[in-house]
Protein backbone atom coordinates (compact mmCIF):
# COMPACT_ATOMS: atom_id res chain seq x y z
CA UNK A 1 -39.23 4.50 -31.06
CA UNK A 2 -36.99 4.89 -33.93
CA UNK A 3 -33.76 6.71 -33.31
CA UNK A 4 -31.67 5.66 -36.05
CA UNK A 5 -32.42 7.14 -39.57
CA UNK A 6 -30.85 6.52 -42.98
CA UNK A 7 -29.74 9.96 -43.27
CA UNK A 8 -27.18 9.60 -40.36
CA UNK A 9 -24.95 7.68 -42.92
CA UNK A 10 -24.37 9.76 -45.83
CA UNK A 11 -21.04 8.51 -46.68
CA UNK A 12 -21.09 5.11 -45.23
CA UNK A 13 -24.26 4.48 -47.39
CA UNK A 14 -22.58 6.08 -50.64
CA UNK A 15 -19.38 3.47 -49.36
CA UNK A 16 -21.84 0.34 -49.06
CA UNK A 17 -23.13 0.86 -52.27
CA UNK A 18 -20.13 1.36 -54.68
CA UNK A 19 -18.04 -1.10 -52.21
CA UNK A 20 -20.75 -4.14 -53.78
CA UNK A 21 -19.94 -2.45 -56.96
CA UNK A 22 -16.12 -2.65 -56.62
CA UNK A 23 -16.44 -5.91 -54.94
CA UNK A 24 -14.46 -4.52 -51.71
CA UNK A 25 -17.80 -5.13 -49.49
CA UNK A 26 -19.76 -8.02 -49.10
CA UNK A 27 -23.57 -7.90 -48.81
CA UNK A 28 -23.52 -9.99 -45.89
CA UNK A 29 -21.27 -7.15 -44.21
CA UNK A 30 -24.12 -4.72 -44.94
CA UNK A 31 -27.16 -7.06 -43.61
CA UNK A 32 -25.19 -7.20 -40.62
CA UNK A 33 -24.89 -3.85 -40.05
CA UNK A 34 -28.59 -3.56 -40.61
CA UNK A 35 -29.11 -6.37 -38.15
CA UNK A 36 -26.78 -4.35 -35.14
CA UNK A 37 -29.34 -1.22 -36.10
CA UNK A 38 -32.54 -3.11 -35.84
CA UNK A 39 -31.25 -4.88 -32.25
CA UNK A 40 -30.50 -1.79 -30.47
CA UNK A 41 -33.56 -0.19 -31.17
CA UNK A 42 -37.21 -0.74 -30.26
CA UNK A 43 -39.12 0.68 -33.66
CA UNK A 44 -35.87 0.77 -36.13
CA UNK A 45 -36.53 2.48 -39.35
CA UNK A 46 -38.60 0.61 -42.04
CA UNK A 47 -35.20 1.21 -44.45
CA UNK A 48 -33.01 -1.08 -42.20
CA UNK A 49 -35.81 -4.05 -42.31
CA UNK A 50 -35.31 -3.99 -45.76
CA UNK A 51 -31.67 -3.52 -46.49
CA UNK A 52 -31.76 -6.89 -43.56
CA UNK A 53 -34.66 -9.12 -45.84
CA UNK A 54 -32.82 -7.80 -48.95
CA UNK A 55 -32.04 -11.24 -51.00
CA UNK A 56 -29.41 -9.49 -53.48
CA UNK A 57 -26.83 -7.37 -54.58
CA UNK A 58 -29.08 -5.41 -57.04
CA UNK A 59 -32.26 -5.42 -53.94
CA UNK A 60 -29.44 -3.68 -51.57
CA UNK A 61 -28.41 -1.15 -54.23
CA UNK A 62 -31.75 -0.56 -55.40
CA UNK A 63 -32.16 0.47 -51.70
CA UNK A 64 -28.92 2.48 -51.37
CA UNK A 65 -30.16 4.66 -54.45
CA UNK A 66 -32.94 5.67 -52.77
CA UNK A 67 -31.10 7.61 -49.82
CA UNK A 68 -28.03 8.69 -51.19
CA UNK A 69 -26.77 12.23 -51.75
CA UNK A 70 -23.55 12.03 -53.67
CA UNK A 71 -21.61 14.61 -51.70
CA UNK A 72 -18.61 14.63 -53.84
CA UNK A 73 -16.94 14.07 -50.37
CA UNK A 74 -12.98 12.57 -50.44
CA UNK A 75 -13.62 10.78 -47.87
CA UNK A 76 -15.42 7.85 -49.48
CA UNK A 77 -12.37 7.25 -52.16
CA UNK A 78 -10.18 7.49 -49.27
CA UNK A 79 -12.27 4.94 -47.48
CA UNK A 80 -11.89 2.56 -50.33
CA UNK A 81 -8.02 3.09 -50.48
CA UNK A 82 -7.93 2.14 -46.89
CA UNK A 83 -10.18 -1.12 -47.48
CA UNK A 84 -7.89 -2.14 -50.21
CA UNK A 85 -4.79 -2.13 -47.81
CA UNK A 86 -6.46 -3.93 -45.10
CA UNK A 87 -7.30 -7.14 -48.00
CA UNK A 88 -3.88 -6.58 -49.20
CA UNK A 89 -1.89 -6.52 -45.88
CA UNK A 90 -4.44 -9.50 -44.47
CA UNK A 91 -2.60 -12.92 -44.20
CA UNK A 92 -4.86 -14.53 -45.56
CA UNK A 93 -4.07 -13.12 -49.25
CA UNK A 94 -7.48 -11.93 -49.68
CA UNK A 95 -6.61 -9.46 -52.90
CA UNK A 96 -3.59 -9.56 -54.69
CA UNK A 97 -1.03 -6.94 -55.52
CA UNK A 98 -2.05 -6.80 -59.50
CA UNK A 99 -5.80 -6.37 -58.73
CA UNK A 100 -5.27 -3.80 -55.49
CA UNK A 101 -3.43 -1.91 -58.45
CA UNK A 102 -6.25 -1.73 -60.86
CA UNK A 103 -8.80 -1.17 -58.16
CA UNK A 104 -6.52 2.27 -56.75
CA UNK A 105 -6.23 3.26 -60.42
CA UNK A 106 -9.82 3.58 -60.92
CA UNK A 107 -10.88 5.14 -57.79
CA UNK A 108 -8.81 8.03 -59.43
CA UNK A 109 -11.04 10.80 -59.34
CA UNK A 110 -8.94 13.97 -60.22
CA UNK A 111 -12.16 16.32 -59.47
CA UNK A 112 -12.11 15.56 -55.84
CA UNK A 113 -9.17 13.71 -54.86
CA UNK A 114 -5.42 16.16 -54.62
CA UNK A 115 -2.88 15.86 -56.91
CA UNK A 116 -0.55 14.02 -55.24
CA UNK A 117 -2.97 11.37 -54.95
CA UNK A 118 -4.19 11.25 -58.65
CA UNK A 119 -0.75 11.66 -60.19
CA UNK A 120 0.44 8.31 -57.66
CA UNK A 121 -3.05 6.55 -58.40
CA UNK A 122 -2.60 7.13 -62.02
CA UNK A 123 1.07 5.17 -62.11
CA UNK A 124 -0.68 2.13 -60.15
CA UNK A 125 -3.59 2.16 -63.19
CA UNK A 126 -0.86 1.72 -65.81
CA UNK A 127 1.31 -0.42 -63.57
CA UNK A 128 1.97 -3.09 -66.88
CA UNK A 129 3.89 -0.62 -68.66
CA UNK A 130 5.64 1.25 -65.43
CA UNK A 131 6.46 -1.53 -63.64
CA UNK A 132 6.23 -4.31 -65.76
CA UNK A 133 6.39 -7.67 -64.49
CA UNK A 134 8.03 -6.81 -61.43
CA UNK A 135 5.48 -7.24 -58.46
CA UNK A 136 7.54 -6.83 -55.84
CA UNK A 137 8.14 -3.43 -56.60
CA UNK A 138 4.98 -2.79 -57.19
CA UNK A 139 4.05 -4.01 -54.40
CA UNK A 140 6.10 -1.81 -52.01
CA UNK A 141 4.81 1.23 -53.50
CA UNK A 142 1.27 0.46 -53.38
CA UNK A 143 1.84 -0.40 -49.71
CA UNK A 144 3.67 2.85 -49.17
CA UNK A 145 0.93 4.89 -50.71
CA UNK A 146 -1.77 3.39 -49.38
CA UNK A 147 -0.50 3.13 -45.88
CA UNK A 148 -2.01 6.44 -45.23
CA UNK A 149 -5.65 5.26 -45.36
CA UNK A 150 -5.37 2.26 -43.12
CA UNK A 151 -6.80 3.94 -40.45
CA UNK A 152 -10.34 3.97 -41.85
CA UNK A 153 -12.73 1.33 -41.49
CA UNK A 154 -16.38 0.57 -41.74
CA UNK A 155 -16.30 0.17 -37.97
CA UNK A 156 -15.22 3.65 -37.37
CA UNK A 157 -17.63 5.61 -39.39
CA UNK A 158 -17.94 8.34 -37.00
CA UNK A 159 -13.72 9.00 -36.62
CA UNK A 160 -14.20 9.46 -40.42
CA UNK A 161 -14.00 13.20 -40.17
CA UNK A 162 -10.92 12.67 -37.85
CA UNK A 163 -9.11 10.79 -39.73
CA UNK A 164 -9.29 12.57 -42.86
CA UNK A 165 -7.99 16.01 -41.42
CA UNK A 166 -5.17 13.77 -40.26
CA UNK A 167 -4.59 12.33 -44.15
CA UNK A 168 -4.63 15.59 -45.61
CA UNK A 169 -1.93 16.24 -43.12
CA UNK A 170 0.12 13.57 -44.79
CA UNK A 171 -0.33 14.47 -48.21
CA UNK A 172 0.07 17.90 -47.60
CA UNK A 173 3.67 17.11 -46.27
CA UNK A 174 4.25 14.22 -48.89
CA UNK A 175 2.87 17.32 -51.64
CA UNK A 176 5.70 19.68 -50.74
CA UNK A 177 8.62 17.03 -50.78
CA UNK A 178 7.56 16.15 -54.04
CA UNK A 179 7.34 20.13 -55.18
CA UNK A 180 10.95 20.45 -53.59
CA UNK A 181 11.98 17.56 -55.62
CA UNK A 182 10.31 18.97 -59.02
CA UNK A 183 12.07 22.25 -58.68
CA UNK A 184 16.03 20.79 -57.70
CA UNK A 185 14.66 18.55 -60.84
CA UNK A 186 13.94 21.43 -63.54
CA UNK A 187 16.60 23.95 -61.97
CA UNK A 188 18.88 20.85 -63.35
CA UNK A 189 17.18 20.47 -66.28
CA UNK A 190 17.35 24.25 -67.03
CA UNK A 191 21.14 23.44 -66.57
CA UNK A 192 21.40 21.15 -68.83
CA UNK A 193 19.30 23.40 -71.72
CA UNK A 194 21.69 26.23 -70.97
CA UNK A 195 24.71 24.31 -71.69
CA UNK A 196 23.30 22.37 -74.38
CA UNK A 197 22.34 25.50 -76.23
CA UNK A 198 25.92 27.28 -75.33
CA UNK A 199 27.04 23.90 -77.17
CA UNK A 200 25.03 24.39 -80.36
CA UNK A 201 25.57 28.11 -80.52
CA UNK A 202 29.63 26.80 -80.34
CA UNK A 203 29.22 24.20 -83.32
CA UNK A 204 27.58 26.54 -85.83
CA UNK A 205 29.14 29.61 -84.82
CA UNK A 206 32.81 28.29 -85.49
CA UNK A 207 31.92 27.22 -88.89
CA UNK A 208 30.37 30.30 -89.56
CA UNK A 209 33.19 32.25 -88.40
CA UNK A 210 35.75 30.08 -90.68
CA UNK A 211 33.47 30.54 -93.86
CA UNK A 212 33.17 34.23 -93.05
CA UNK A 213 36.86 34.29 -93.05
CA UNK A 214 37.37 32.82 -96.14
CA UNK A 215 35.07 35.30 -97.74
CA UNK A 216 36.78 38.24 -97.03
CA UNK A 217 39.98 36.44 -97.59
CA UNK A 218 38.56 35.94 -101.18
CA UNK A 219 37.49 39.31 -101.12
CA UNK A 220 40.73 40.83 -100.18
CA UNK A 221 42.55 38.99 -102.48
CA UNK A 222 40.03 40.45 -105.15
CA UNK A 223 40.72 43.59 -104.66
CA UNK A 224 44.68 43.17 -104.93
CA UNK A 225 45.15 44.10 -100.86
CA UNK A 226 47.80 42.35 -99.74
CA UNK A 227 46.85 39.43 -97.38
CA UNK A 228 48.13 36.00 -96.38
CA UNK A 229 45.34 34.80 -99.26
CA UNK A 230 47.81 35.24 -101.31
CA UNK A 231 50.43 33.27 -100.10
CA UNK A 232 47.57 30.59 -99.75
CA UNK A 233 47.29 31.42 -103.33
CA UNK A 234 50.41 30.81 -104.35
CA UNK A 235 50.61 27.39 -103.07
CA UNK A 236 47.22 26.54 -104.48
CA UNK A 237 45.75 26.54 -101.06
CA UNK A 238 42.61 28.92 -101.53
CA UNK A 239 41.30 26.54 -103.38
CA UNK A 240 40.84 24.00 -100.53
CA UNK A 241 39.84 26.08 -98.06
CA UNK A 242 37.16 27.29 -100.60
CA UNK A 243 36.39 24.01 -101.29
CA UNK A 244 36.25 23.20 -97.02
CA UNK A 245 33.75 26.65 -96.66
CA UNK A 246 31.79 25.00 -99.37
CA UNK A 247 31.22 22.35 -97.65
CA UNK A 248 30.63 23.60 -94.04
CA UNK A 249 27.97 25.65 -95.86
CA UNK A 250 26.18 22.81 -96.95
CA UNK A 251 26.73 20.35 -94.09
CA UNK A 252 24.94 23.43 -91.99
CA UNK A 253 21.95 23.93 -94.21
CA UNK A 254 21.47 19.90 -94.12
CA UNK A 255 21.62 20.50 -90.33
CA UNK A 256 19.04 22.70 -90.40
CA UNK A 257 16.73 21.02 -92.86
CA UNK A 258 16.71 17.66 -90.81
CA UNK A 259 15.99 20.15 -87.76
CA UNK A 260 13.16 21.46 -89.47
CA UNK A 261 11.33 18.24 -90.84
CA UNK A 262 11.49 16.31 -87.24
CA UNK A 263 9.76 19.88 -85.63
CA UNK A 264 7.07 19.25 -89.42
CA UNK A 265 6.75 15.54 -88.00
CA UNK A 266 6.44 16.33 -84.19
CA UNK A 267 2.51 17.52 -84.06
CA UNK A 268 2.05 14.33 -85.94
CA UNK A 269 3.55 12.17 -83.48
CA UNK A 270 2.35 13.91 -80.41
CA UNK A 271 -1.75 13.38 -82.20
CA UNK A 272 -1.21 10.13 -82.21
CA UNK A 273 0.40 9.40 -78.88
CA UNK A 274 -2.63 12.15 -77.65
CA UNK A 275 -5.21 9.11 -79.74
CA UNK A 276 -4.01 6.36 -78.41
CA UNK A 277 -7.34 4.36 -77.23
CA UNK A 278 -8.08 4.12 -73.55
CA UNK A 279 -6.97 0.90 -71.37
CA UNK A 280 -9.58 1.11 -68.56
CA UNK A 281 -11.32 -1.82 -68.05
CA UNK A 282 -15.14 -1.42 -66.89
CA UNK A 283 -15.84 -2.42 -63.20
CA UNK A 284 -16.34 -5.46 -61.83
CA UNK A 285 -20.19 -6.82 -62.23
């Protein structure tokens, strides 16, 4: 009697199949698992005879199709992540750091996954331009990051559940160091505006202040009210510092001009950072 049905394996089934897609599983590794089914039991379901006589990668998928639900579950990418550690920590070299890279940056589904994990998946998918050439580094922090799935395996299917309340754990921790960091970050940076604006506020305003004082010291001098204009006057220094307020009026209006063509410019130059083309590669066939 059958005891064993399809349905049993939601996830591990939705795992087989886009693992052959990804290249992280094997289809031997699935026949095999067939094979244990079919052993243990005395009528095995009809599905595991055929995922066991399937002949290829297409066959087994065709077959995966037909009984999986799509949950939308985490626990599948999460799976993955934790595959791609084990080839990457294995001795025997079996994935490299670059490709372990480009595999965690497209498992990056920012519907399902948090965003702790999406915003440190999305660095490892554009690794070339963060990191550069530097593998080494890279490699640490892919290690680092995915450290936190190595406890899942195909072999532990039913701890699944387990082990995921325990990662959420983890990234739930990992979430709010990160959120304490942001906030010391833009307190900082709201520092930094503060003073910088104090600083701007300083350069215009004293110019402004000067020219306003040699306006009313033109003024005064105008209207025959004694002031020390005319003893500037007299030694045919009005004329400079008219001269000087004629040029700290025009040296400010260029100021502000340039200021206003880069803000003209800046919607420009964000549209076509915003168009830049995609650099995701398709998957593996």
């Amino acid at each position: 009697m059958s005891l064993t049905k399809p349905d049993d394996f939601p996830l591990l089934l939705e795992v087989f199949r886009d693992g052959l897609v990804l290249g992280l599983i094997s289809k031997d590794e699935i026949i095999t698992w067939a094979d244990n089914i079919i052993n243990s039991e005395t009528e095995p379901d009809y599905f595991f005879i055929e995922l066991s006589l399937a002949k290829s990668v297409n066959e087994i998928c065709e077959l995966l199709d037909s009984h999986i639900a799509r949950l939308g579950s985490p626990v599948t990418s999460r799976v993955f992540l934790g595959l791609i550690y084990q080839k990457l920590v294995d001795d025997s070299n079996t994935m490299a750091v670059e490709q372990a890279a480009v595999l965690t940056g497209r498992l990056n589904d920012r519907e399902i996954l948090s965003g702790f994990e999406s915003g440190r998946m999305w660095a490892f998918d554009d690794y070339e331009i963060l990191c550069l050439p530097d593998t080494c580094q890279l490699q640490v922090e892919i290690i680092n990051f995915l450290s936190m799935y190595k406890e899942f395996s195909l072999n532990n299917y039913d701890q699944w559940p387990t082990i995921n309340s325990r990662v959420e754990e983890v990234i739930k921790a990992e979430q709010e160091k990160l959120d304490l960091h942001y906030a010391a970050y833009y307190k900082a940076q709201k520092k930094t505006r503060v003073k910088r604006k104090l600083k701007r506020y300083a350069l215009f305003g004293i110019p402004v202040l000067i020219v306003l004082g040699i306006i009313l010291a033109n003024l005064k001098m105008m209207q025959g009210e004694p002031s020390w204009s005319k003893t500037l006057l007299d030694h045919e220094g009005l004329f400079y510092l008219d001269f000087f307020a004629g040029y700290l009026i025009l040296r400010l209006g260029y100021g502000l001009w340039i200021k206003k063509r880069r803000w003209r410019k800046w919607p420009r130059m964000e549209l076509r950072v915003r168009s830049r083309p995609s650099r995701k590669k398709g998957l593996p066939n």
